[in-house]
C-alpha atoms as a PDB file:
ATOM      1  CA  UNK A   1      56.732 197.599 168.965  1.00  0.00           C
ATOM      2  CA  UNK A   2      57.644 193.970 167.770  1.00  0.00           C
ATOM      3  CA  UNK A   3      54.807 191.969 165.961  1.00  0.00           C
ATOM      4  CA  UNK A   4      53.368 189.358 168.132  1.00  0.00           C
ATOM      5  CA  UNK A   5      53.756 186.080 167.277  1.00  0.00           C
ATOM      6  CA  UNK A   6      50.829 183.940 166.326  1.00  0.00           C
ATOM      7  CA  UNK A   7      51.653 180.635 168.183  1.00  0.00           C
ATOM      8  CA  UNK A   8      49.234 178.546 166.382  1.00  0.00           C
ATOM      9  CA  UNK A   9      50.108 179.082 163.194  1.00  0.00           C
ATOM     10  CA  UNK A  10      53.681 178.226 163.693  1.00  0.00           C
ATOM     11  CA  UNK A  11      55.393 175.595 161.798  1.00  0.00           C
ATOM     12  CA  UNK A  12      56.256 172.947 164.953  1.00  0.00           C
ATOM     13  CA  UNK A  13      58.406 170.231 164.506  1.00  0.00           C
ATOM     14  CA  UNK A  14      57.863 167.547 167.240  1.00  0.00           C
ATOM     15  CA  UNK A  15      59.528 164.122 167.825  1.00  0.00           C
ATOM     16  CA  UNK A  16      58.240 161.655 169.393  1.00  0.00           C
ATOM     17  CA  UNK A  17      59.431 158.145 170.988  1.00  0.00           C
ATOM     18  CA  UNK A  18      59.620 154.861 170.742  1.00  0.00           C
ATOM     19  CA  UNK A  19      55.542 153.304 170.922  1.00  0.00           C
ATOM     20  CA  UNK A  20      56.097 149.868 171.236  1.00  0.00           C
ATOM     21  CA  UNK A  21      52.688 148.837 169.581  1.00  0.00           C
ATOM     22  CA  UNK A  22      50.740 151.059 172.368  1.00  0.00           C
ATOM     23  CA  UNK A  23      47.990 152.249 170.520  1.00  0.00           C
ATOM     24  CA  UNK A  24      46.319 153.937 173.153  1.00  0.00           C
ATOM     25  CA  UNK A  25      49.336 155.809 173.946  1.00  0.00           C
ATOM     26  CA  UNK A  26      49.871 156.813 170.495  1.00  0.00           C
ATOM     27  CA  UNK A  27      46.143 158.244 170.306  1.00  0.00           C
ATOM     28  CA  UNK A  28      46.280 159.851 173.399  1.00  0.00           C
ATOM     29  CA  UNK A  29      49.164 161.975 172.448  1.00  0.00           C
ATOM     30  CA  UNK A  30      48.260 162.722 169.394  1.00  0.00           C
ATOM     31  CA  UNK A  31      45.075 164.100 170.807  1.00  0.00           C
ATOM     32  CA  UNK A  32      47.374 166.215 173.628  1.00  0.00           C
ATOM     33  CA  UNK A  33      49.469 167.609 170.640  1.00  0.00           C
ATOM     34  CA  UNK A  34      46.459 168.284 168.085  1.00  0.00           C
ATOM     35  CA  UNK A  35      48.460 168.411 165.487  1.00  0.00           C
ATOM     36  CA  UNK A  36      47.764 171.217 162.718  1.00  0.00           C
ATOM     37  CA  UNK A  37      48.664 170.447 159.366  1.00  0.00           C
ATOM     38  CA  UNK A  38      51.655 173.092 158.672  1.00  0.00           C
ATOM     39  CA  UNK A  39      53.311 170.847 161.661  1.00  0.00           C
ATOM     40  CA  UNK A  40      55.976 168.204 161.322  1.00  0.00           C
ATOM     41  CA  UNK A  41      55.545 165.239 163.528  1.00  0.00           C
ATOM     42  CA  UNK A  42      58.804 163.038 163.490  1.00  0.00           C
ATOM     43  CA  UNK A  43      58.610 159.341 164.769  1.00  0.00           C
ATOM     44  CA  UNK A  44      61.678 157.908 165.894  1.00  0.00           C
ATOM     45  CA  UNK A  45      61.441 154.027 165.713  1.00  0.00           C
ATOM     46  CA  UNK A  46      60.371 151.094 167.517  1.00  0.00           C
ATOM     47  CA  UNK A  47      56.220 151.541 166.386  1.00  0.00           C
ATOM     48  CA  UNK A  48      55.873 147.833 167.551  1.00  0.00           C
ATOM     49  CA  UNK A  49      56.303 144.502 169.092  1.00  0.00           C
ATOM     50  CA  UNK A  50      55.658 144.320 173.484  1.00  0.00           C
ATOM     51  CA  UNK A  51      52.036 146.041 173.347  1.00  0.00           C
ATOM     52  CA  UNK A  52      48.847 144.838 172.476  1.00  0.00           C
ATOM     53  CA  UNK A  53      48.306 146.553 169.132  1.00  0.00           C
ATOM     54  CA  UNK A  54      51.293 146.944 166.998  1.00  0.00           C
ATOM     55  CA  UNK A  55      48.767 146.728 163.780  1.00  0.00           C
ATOM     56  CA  UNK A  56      46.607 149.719 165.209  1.00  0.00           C
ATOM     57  CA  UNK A  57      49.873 151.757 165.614  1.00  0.00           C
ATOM     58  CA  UNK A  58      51.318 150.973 161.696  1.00  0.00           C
ATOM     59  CA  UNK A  59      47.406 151.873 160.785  1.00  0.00           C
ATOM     60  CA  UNK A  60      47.036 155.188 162.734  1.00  0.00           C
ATOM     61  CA  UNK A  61      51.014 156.334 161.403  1.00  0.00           C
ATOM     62  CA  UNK A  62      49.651 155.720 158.113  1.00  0.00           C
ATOM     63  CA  UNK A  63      46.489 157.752 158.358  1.00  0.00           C
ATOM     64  CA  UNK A  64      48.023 160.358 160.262  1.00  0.00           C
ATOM     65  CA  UNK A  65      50.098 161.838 157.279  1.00  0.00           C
ATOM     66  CA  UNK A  66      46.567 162.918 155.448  1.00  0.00           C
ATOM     67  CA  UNK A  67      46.329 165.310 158.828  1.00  0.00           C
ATOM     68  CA  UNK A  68      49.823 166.485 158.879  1.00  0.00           C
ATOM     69  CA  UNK A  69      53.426 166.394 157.874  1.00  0.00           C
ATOM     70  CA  UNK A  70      54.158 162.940 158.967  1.00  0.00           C
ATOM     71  CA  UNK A  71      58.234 161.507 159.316  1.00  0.00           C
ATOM     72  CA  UNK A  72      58.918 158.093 160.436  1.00  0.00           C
ATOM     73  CA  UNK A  73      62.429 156.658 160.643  1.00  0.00           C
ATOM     74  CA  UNK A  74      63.325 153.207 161.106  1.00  0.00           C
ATOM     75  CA  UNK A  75      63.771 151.290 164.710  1.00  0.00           C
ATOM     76  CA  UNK A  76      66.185 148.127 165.581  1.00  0.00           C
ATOM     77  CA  UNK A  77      62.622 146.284 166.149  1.00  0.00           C
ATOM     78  CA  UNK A  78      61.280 147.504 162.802  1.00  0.00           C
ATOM     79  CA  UNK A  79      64.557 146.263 161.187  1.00  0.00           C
ATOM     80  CA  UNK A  80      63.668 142.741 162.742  1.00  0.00           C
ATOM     81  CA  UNK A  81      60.609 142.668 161.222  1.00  0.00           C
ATOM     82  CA  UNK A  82      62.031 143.409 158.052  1.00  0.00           C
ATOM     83  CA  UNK A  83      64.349 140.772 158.241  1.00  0.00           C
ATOM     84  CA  UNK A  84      62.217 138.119 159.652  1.00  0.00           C
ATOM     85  CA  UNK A  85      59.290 138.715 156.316  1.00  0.00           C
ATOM     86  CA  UNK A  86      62.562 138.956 153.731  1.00  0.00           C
ATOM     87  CA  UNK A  87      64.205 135.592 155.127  1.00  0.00           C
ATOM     88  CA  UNK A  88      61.768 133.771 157.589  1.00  0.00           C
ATOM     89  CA  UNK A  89      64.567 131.183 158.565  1.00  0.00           C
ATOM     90  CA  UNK A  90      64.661 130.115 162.360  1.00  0.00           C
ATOM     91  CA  UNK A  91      67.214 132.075 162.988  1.00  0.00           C
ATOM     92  CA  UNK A  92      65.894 135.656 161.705  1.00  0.00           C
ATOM     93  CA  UNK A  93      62.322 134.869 162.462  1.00  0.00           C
ATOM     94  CA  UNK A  94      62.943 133.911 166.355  1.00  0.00           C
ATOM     95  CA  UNK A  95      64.926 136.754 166.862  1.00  0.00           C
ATOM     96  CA  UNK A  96      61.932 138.565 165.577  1.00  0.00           C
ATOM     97  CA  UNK A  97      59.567 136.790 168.078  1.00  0.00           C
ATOM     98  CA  UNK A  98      61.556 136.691 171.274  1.00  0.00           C
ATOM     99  CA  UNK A  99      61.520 140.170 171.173  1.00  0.00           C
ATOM    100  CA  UNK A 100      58.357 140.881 170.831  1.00  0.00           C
ATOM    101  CA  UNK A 101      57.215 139.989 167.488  1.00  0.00           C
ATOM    102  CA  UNK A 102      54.745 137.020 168.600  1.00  0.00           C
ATOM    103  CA  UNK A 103      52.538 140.041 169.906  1.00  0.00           C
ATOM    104  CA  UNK A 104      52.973 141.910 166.715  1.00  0.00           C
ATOM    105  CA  UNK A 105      51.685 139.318 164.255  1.00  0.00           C
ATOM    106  CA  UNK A 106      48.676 138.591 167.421  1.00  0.00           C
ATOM    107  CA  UNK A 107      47.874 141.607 166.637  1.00  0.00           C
ATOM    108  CA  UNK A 108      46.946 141.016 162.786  1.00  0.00           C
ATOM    109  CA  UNK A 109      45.415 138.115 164.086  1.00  0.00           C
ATOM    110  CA  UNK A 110      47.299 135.000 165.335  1.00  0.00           C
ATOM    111  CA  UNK A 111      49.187 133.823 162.112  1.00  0.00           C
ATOM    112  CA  UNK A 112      52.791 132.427 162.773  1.00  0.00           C
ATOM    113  CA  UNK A 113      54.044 134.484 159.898  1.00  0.00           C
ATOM    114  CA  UNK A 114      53.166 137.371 157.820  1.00  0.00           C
ATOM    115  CA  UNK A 115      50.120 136.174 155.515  1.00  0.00           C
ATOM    116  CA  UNK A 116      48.000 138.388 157.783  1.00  0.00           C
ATOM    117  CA  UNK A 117      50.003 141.558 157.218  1.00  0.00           C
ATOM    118  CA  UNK A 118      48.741 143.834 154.835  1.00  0.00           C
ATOM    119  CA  UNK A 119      50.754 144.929 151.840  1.00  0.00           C
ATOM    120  CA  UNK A 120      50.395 148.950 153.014  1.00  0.00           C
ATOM    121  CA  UNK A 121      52.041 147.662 156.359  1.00  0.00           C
ATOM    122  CA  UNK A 122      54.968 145.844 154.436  1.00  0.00           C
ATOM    123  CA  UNK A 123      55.462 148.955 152.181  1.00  0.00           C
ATOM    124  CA  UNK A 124      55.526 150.848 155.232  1.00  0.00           C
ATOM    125  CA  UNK A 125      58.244 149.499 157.131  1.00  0.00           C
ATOM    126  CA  UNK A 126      60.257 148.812 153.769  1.00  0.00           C
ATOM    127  CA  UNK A 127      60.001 153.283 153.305  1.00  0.00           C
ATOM    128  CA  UNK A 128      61.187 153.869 156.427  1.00  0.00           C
ATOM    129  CA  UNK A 129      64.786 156.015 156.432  1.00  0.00           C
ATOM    130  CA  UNK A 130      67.510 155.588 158.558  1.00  0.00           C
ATOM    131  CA  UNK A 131      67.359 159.082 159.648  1.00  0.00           C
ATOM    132  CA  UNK A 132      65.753 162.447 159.338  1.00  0.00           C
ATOM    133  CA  UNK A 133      67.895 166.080 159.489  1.00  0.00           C
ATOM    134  CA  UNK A 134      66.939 169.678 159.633  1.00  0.00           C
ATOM    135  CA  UNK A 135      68.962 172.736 159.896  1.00  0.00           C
ATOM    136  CA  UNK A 136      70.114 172.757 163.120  1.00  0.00           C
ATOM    137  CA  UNK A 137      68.570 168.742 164.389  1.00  0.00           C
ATOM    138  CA  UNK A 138      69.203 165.002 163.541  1.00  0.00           C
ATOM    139  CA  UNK A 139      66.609 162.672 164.053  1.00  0.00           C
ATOM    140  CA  UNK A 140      67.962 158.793 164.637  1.00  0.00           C
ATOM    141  CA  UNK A 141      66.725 156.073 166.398  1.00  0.00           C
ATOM    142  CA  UNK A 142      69.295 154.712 168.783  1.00  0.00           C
ATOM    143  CA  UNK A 143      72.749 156.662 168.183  1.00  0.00           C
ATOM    144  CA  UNK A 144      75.489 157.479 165.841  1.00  0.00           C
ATOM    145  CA  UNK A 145      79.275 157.597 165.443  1.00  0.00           C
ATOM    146  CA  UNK A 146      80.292 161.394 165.765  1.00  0.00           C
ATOM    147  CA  UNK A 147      83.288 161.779 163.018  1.00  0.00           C
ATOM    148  CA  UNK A 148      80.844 159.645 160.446  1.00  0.00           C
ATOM    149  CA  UNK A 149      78.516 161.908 157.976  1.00  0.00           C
ATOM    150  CA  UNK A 150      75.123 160.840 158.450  1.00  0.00           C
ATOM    151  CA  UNK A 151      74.443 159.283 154.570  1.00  0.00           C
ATOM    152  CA  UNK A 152      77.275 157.643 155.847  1.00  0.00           C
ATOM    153  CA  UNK A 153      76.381 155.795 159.146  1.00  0.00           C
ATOM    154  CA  UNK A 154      76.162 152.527 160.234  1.00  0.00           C
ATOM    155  CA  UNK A 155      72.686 150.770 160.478  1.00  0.00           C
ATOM    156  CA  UNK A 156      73.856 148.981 163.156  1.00  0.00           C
ATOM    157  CA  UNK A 157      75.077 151.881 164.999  1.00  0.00           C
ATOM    158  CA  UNK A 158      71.952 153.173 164.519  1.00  0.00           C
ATOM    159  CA  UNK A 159      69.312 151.054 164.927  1.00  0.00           C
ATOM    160  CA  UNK A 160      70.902 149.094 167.709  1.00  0.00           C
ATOM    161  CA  UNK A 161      73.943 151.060 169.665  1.00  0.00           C
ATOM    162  CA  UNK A 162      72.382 151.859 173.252  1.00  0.00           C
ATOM    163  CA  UNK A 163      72.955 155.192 175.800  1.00  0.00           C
ATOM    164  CA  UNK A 164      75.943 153.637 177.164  1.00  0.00           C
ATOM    165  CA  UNK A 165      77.543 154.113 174.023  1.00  0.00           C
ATOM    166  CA  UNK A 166      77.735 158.118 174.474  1.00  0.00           C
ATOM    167  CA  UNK A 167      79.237 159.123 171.518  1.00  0.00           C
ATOM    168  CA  UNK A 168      80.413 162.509 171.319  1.00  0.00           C
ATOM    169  CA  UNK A 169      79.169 166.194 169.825  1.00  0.00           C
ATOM    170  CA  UNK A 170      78.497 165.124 165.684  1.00  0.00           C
ATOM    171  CA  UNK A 171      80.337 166.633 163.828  1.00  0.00           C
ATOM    172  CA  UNK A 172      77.677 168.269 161.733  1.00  0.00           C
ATOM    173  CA  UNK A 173      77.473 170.277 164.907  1.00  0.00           C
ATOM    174  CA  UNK A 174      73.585 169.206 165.052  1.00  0.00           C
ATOM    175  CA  UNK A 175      72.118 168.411 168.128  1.00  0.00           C
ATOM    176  CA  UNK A 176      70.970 164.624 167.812  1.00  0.00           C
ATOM    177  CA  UNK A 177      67.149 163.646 169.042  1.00  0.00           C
ATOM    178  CA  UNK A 178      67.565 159.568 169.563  1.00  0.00           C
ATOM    179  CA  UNK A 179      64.993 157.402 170.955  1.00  0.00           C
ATOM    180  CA  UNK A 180      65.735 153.279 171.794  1.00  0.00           C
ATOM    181  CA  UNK A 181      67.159 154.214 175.451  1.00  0.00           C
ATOM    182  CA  UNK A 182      64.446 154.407 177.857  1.00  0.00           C
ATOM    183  CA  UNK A 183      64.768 156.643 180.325  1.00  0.00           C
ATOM    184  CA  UNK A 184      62.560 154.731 183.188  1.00  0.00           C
ATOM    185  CA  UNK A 185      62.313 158.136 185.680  1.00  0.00           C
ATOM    186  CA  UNK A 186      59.836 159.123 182.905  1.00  0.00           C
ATOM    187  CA  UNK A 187      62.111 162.220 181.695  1.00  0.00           C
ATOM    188  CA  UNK A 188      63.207 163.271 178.557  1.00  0.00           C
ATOM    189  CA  UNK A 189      67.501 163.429 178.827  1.00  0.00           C
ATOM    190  CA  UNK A 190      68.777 167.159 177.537  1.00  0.00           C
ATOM    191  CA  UNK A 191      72.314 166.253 177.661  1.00  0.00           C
ATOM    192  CA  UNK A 192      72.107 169.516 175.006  1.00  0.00           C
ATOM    193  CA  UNK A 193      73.925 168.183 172.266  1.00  0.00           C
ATOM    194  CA  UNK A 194      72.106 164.672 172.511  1.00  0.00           C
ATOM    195  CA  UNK A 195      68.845 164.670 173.096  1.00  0.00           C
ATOM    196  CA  UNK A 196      67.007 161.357 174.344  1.00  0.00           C
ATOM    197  CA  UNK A 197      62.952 161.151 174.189  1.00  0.00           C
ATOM    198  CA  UNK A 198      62.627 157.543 174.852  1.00  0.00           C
ATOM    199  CA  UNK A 199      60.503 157.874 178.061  1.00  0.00           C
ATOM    200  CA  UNK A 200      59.639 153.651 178.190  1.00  0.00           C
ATOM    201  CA  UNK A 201      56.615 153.358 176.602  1.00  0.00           C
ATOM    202  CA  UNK A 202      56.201 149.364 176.283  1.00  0.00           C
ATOM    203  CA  UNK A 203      58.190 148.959 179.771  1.00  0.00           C
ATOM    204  CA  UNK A 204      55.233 150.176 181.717  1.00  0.00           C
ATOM    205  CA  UNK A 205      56.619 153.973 181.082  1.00  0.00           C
ATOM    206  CA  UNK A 206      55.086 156.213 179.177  1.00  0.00           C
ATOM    207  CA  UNK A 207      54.862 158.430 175.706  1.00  0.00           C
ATOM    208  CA  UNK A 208      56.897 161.402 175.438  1.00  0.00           C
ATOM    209  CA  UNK A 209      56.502 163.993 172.455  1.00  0.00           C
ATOM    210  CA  UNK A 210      58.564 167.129 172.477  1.00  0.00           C
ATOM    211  CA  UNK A 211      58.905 170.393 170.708  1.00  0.00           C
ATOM    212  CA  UNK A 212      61.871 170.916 169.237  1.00  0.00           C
ATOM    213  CA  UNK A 213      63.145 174.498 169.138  1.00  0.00           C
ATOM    214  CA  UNK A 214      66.423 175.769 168.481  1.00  0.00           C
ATOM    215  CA  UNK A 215      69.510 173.535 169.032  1.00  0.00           C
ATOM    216  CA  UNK A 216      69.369 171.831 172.229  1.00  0.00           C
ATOM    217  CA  UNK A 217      65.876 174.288 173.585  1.00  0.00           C
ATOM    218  CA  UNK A 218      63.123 172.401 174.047  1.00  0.00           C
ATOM    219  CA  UNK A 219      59.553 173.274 173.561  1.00  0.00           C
ATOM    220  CA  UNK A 220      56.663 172.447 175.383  1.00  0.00           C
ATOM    221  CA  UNK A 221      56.489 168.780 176.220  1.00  0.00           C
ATOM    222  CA  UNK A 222      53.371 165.995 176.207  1.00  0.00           C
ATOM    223  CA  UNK A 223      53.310 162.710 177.942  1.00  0.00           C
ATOM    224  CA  UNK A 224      50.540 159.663 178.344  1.00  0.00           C
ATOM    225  CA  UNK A 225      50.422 156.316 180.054  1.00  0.00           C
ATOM    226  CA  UNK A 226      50.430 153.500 177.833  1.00  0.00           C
ATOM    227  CA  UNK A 227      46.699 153.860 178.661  1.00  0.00           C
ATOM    228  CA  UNK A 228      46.599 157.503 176.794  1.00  0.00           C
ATOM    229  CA  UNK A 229      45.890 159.311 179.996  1.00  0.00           C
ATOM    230  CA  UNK A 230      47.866 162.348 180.182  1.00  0.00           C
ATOM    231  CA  UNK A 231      50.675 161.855 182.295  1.00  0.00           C
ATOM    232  CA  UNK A 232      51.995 164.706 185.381  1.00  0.00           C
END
């Protein structure tokens, strides 16, 4: 007779889309997941600007990795960000806040720049890597080109290249988990080689988290409102 497999102490790797600076959202699912701390928990861009709290996100991703094996990668609007505090011209900085960024720095509490932004915040979106790989999964925020080896690819293919720039199977033969595409029916796309878990959070959709399991299988799935109730 096979040995049954204890489910809870299983090593679960779970990725997770694009927040938007919903904190509520972000609690709730965290909460829905209950993340133990063998687990890996793999973020995949865009943790503000559009919602209320982008602060209260950067805190709670921060905090999070003394519960459990914490990954976040970098997002097109973290990138902005970036840019805008590096070289706060007009140019960089109201690209920043057109798209969002005016709520971000609300958030830390009205300044029109980043005085108010804490150094742990700035180190924090300055660690962030471009990607994240396993055996058999790639995590990336936006897409890739499919003949280019990932310590190879372009940040603006990544950070910025949208779902109707399909690219093909990588050829790493990984199956790619992206986020950056919202998917506005409120379902995660298995297109089984690409993998899209971008479920609109900040667009009035909600928070997605998935399981991910062997090549393109999916595990079990959580979802909240950008309220944190659990979504159906």
């Amino acid at each position: 007779m096979a040995p049954m497999v204890n489910q809870e102490a299983r090593n679960r790797t779970i990725g997770i889309g694009d927040i938007h600076g919903h904190l509520k959202a972000l609690a709730g699912l965290i909460d829905l997941i209950n993340p133990k701390p063998q687990d890996i928990l793999v973020f995949l861009g865009d943790y503000i600007n559009r919602g209320p709290d982008s602060k209260g996100v950067l805190q709670f991703l921060i905090d999070l990795k003394q519960r459990c094996n914490v990954v976040c990668i970098l997002g097109n609007h973290e990138e902005m960000m970036i840019n805008a505090y590096a070289d706060p011209t007009p140019s960089t900085m109201d690209w920043f806040l057109e798209n969002g960024g005016d709520t971000t720095l609300q958030s830390y509490g009205g300044a029109k720049n980043f005085s108010l932004v804490p150094q742990a915040h700035k180190n924090f979106l300055l660690s962030l890597p471009l990607y994240y790989e396993t055996d058999q999964h790639f995590f990336i925020h936006a897409n890739y080109d499919y003949d280019v080896n990932l310590m190879d690819i372009d940040s603006n293919t990544a950070l910025w290249h949208s779902l109707d720039n399909r690219p093909r199977k990588h050829i790493s033969r990984k199956t790619a988990i992206l986020g950056h595409t919202p998917q506005m029916n409120g379902k995660i796309l298995n297109l089984e080689y690409l993998i899209y878990i971008d479920t609109g959070c900040g667009f009035g959709g909600k928070l997605s988290g998935s399981e991910v399991l062997s090549k393109n299988i999916l595990g079990k799935c959580w979802q909240v409102d950008e309220q944190g109730q659990e979504a159906m």
